[in-house]
N, C-alpha and C. Protein backbone atom coordinates (compact mmCIF):
# COMPACT_ATOMS: atom_id res chain seq x y z
N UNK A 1 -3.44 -17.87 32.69
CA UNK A 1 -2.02 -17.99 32.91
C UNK A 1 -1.29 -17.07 31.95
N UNK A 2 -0.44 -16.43 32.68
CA UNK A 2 0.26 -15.29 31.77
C UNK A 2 1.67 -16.15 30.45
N UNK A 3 1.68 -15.91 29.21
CA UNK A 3 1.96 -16.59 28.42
C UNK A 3 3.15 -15.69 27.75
N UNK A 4 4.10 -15.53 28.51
CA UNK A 4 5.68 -14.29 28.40
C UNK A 4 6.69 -15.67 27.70
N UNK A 5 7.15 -15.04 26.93
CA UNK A 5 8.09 -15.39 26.31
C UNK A 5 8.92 -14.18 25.47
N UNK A 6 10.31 -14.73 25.42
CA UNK A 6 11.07 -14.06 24.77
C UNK A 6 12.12 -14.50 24.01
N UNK A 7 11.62 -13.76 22.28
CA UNK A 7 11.93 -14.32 21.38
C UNK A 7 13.60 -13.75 20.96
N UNK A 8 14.41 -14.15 20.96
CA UNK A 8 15.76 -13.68 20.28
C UNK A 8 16.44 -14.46 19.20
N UNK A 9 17.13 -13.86 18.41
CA UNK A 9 17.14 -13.93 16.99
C UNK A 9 18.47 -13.50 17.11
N UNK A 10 19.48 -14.89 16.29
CA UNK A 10 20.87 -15.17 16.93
C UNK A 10 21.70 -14.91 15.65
N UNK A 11 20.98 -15.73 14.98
CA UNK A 11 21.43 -16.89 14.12
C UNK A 11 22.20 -15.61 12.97
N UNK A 12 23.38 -16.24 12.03
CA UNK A 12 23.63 -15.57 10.60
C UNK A 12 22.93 -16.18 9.87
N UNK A 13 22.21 -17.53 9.97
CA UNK A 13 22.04 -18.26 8.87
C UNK A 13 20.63 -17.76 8.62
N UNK A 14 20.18 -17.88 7.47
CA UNK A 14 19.36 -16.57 6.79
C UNK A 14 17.97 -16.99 6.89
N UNK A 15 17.75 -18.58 6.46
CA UNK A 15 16.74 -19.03 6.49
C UNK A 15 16.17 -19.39 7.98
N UNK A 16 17.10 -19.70 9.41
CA UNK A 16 16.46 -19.85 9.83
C UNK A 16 16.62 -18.47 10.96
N UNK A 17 17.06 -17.13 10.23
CA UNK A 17 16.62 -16.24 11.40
C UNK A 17 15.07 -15.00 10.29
N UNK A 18 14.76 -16.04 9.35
CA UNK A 18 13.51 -15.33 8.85
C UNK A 18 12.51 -16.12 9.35
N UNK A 19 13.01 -17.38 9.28
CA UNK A 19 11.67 -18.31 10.47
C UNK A 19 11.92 -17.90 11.38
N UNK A 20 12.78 -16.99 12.57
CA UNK A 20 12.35 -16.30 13.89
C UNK A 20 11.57 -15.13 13.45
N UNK A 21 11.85 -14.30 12.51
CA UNK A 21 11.47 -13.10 12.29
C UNK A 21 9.44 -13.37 11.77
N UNK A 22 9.24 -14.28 11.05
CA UNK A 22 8.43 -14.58 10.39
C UNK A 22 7.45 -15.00 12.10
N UNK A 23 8.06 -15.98 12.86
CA UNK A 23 7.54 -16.60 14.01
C UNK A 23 6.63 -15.36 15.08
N UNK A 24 8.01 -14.35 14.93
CA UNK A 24 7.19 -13.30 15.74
C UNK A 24 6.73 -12.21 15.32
N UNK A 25 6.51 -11.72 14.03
CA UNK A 25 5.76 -11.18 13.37
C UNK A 25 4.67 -11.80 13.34
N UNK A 26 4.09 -13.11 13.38
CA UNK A 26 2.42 -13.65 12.82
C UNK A 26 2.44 -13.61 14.68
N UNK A 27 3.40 -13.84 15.98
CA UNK A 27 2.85 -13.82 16.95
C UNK A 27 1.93 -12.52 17.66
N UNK A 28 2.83 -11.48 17.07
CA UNK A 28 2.55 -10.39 17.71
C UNK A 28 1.11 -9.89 16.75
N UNK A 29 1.11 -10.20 15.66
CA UNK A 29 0.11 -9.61 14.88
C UNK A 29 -1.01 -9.99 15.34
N UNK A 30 -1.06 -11.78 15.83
CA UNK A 30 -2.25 -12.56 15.90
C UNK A 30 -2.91 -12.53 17.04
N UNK A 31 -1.40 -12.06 17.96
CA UNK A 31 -1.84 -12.12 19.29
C UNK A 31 -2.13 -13.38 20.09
N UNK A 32 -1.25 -14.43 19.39
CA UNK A 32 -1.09 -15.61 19.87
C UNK A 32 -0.81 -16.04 21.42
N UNK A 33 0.12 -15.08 21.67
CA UNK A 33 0.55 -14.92 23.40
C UNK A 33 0.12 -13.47 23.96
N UNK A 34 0.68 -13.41 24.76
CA UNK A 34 -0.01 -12.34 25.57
C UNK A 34 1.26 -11.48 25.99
N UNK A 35 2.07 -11.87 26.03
CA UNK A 35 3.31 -10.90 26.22
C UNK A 35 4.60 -11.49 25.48
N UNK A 36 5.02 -10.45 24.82
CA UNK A 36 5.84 -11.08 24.01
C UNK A 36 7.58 -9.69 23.86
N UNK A 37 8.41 -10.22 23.59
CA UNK A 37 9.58 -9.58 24.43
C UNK A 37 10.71 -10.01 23.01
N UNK A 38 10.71 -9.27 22.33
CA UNK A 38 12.33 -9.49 21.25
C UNK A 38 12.88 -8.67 21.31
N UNK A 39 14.27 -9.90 21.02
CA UNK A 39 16.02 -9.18 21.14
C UNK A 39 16.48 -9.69 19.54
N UNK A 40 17.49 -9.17 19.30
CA UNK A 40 18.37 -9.05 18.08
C UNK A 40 19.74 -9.30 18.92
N UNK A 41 20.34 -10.38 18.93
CA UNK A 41 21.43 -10.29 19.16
C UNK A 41 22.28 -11.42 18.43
N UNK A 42 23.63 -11.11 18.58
CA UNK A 42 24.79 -11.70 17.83
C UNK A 42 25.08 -11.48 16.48
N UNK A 43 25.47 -12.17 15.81
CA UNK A 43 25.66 -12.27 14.18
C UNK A 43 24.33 -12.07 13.35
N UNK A 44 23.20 -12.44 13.90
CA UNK A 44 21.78 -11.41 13.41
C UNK A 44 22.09 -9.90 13.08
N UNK A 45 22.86 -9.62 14.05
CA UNK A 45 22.87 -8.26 13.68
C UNK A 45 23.65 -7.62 12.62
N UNK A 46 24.34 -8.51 12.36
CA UNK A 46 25.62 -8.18 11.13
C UNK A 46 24.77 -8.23 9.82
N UNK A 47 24.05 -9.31 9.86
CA UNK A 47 23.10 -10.28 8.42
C UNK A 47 22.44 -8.76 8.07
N UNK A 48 21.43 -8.50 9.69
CA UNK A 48 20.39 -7.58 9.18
C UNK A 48 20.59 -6.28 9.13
N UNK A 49 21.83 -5.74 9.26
CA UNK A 49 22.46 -4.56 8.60
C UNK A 49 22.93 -4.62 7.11
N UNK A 50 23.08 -5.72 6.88
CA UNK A 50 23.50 -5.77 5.50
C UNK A 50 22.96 -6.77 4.38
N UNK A 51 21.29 -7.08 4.36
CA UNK A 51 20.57 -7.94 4.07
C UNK A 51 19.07 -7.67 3.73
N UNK A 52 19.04 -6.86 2.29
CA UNK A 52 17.71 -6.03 2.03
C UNK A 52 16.71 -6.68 2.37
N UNK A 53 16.52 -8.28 1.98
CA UNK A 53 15.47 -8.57 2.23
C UNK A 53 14.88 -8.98 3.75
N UNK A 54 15.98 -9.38 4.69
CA UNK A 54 15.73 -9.34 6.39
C UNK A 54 15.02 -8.21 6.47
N UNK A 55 15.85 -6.88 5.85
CA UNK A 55 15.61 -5.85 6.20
C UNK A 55 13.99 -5.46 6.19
N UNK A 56 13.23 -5.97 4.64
CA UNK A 56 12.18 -5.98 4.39
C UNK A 56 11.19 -7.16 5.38
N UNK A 57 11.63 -8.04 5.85
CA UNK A 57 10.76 -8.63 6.99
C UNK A 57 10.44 -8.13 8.34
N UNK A 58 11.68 -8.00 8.93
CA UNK A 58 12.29 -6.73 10.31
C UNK A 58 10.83 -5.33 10.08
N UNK A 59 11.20 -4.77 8.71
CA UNK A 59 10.59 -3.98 8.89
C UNK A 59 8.79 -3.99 9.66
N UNK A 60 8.07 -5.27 8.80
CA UNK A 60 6.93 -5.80 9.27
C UNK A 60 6.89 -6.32 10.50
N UNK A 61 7.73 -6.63 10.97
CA UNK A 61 7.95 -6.79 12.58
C UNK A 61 8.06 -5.51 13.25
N UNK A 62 8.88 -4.69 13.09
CA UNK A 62 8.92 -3.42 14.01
C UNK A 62 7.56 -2.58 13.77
N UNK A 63 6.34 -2.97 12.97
CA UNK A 63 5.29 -2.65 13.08
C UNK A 63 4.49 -2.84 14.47
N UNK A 64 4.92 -3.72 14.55
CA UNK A 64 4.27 -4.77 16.25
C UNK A 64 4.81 -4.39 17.20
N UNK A 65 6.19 -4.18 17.13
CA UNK A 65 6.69 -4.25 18.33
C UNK A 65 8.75 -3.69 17.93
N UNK A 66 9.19 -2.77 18.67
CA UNK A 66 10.46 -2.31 18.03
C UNK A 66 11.52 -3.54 19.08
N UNK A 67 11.81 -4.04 18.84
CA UNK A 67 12.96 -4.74 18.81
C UNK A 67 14.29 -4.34 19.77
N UNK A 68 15.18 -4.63 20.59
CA UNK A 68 16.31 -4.41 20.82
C UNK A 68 17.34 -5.02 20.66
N UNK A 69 18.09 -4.57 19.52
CA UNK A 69 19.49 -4.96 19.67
C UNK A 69 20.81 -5.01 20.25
N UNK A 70 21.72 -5.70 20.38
CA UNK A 70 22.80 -6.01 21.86
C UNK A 70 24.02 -4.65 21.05
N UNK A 71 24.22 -3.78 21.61
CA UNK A 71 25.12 -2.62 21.26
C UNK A 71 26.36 -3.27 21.47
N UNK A 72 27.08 -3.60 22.34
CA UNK A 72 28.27 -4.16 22.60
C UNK A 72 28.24 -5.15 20.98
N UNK A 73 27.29 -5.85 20.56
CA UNK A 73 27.93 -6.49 19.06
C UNK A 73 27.70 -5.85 18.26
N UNK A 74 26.67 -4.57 18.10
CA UNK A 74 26.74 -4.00 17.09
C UNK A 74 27.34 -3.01 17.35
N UNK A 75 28.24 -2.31 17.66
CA UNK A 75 28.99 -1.39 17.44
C UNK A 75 30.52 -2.60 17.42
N UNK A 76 30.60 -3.44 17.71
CA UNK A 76 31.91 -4.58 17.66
C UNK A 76 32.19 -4.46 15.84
N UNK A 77 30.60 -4.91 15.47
CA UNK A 77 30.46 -4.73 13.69
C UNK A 77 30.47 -3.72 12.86
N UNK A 78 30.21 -2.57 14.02
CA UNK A 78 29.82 -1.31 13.29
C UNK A 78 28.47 -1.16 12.37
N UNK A 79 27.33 -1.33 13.05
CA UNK A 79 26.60 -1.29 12.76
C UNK A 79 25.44 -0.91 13.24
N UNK A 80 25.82 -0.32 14.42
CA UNK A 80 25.02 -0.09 14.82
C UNK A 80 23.85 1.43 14.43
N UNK A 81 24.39 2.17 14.29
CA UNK A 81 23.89 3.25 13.30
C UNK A 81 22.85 2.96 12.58
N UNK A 82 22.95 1.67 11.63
CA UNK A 82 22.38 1.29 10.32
C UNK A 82 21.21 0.54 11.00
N UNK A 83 21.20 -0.22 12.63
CA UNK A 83 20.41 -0.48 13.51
C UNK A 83 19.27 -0.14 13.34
N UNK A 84 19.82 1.09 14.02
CA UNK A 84 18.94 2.95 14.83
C UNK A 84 18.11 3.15 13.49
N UNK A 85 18.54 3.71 12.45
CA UNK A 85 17.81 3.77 10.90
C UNK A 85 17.05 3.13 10.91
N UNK A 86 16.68 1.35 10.92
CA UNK A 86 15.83 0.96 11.00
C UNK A 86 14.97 0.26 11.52
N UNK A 87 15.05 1.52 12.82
CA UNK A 87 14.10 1.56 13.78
C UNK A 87 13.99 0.26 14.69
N UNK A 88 15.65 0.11 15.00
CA UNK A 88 15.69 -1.30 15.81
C UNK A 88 16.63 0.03 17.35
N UNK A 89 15.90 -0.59 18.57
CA UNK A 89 16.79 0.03 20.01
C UNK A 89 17.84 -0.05 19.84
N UNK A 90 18.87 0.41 20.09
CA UNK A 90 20.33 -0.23 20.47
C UNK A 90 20.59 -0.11 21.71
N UNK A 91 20.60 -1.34 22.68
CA UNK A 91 21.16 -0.90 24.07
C UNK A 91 21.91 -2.24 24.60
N UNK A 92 22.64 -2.12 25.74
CA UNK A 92 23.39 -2.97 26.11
C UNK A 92 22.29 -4.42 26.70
N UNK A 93 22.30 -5.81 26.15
CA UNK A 93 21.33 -6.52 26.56
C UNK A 93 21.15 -7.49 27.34
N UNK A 94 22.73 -7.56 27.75
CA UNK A 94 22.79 -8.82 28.66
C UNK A 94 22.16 -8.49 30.14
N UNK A 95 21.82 -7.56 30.56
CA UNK A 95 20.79 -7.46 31.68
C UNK A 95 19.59 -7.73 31.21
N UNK A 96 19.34 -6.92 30.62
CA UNK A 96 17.72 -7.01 29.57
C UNK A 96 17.30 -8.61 29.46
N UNK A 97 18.07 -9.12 28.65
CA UNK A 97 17.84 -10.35 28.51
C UNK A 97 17.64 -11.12 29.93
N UNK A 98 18.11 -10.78 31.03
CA UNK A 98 18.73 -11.74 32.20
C UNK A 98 17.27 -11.70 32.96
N UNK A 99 16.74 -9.98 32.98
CA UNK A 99 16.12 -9.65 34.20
C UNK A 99 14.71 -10.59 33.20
N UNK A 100 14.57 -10.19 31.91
CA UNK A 100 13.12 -11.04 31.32
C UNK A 100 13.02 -12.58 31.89
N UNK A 101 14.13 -13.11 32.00
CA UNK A 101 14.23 -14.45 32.36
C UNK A 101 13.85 -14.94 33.56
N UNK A 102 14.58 -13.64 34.63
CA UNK A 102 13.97 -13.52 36.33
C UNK A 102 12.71 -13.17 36.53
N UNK A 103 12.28 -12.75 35.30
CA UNK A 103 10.67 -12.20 35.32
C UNK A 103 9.77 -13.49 34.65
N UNK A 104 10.48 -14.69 34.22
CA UNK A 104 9.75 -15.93 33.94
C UNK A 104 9.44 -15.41 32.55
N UNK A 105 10.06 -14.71 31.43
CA UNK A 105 9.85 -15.05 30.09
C UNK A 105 10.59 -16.15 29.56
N UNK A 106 9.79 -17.11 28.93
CA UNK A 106 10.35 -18.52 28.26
C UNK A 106 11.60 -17.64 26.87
N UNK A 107 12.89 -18.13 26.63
CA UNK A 107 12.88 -17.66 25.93
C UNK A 107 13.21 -18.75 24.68
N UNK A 108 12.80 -18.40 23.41
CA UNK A 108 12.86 -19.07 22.31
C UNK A 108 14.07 -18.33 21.37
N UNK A 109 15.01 -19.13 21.14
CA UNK A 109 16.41 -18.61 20.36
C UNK A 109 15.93 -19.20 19.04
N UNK A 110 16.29 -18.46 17.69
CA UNK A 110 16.55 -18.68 16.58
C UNK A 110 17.66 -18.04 16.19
C-alpha cells in the first residue's frame, strides 16, 4: 500500500514547527514512508527567514528533500529571497497543496 503523505509546517511557534521539521527529516532519512511531499507555509515562513537555528534544522532537511514554500506569504513578508538562499522553492501553493490531496496524500500540519 502506497504510504503518501504530506507534511506542512504552519506554525510560528518554534518548538512545535522543529517537531515538524525534526518529524520529517528522521522520515525522509529513514525512509519510514514511501512518499513523502513538504510545504512551508504561513507564519513558518517568517520564523524561518529570521531564525538561525530553524535555519540550521531546515538545512538537514533540504538534504532529503527541497521543500516548497507558499510565495504569495512570503513575498507578503518579504522574504522570500532569504527563502531561495536557503535552498527552499518558492512557488504559489495553494494548487500544489490541493492537487497532493486529490492525489490521496494524508496531510500532517505542524
Amino acid at each position: 500500500m502506497d504510504q503518501k503523505v504530506l507534511i506542512v509546517i504552519s506554525t510560528s511557534e518554534k518548538e512545535k514547527a522543529l517537531t515538524g521539521v525534526l518529524y520529517a527529516t528522521n522520515v525522509l532519512k529513514n525512509e519510514w514512508l514511501n512518499d513523502v511531499r513538504l510545504c512551508f507555509f504561513g507564519p513558518f515562513e517568517a520564523l524561518l527567514a529570521e531564525d538561525k537555528e530553524v535555519q540550521q534544522w531546515v538545512a538537514q532537511l533540504v538534504e532529503y528533500q527541497v521543500p516548497v514554500a507558499c510565495k504569495f506569504i512570503s513575498d507578503s513578508h518579504g522574504v522570500s529571497e532569504k527563502l531561495s538562499q536557503l535552498g527552499i522553492e518558492v512557488e504559489y501553493v495553494g494548487k500544489i497543496i490541493s492537487d497532493y490531496i486529490k492525489e490521496g496524500y494524508i496531510p500532517m500540519v505542524f
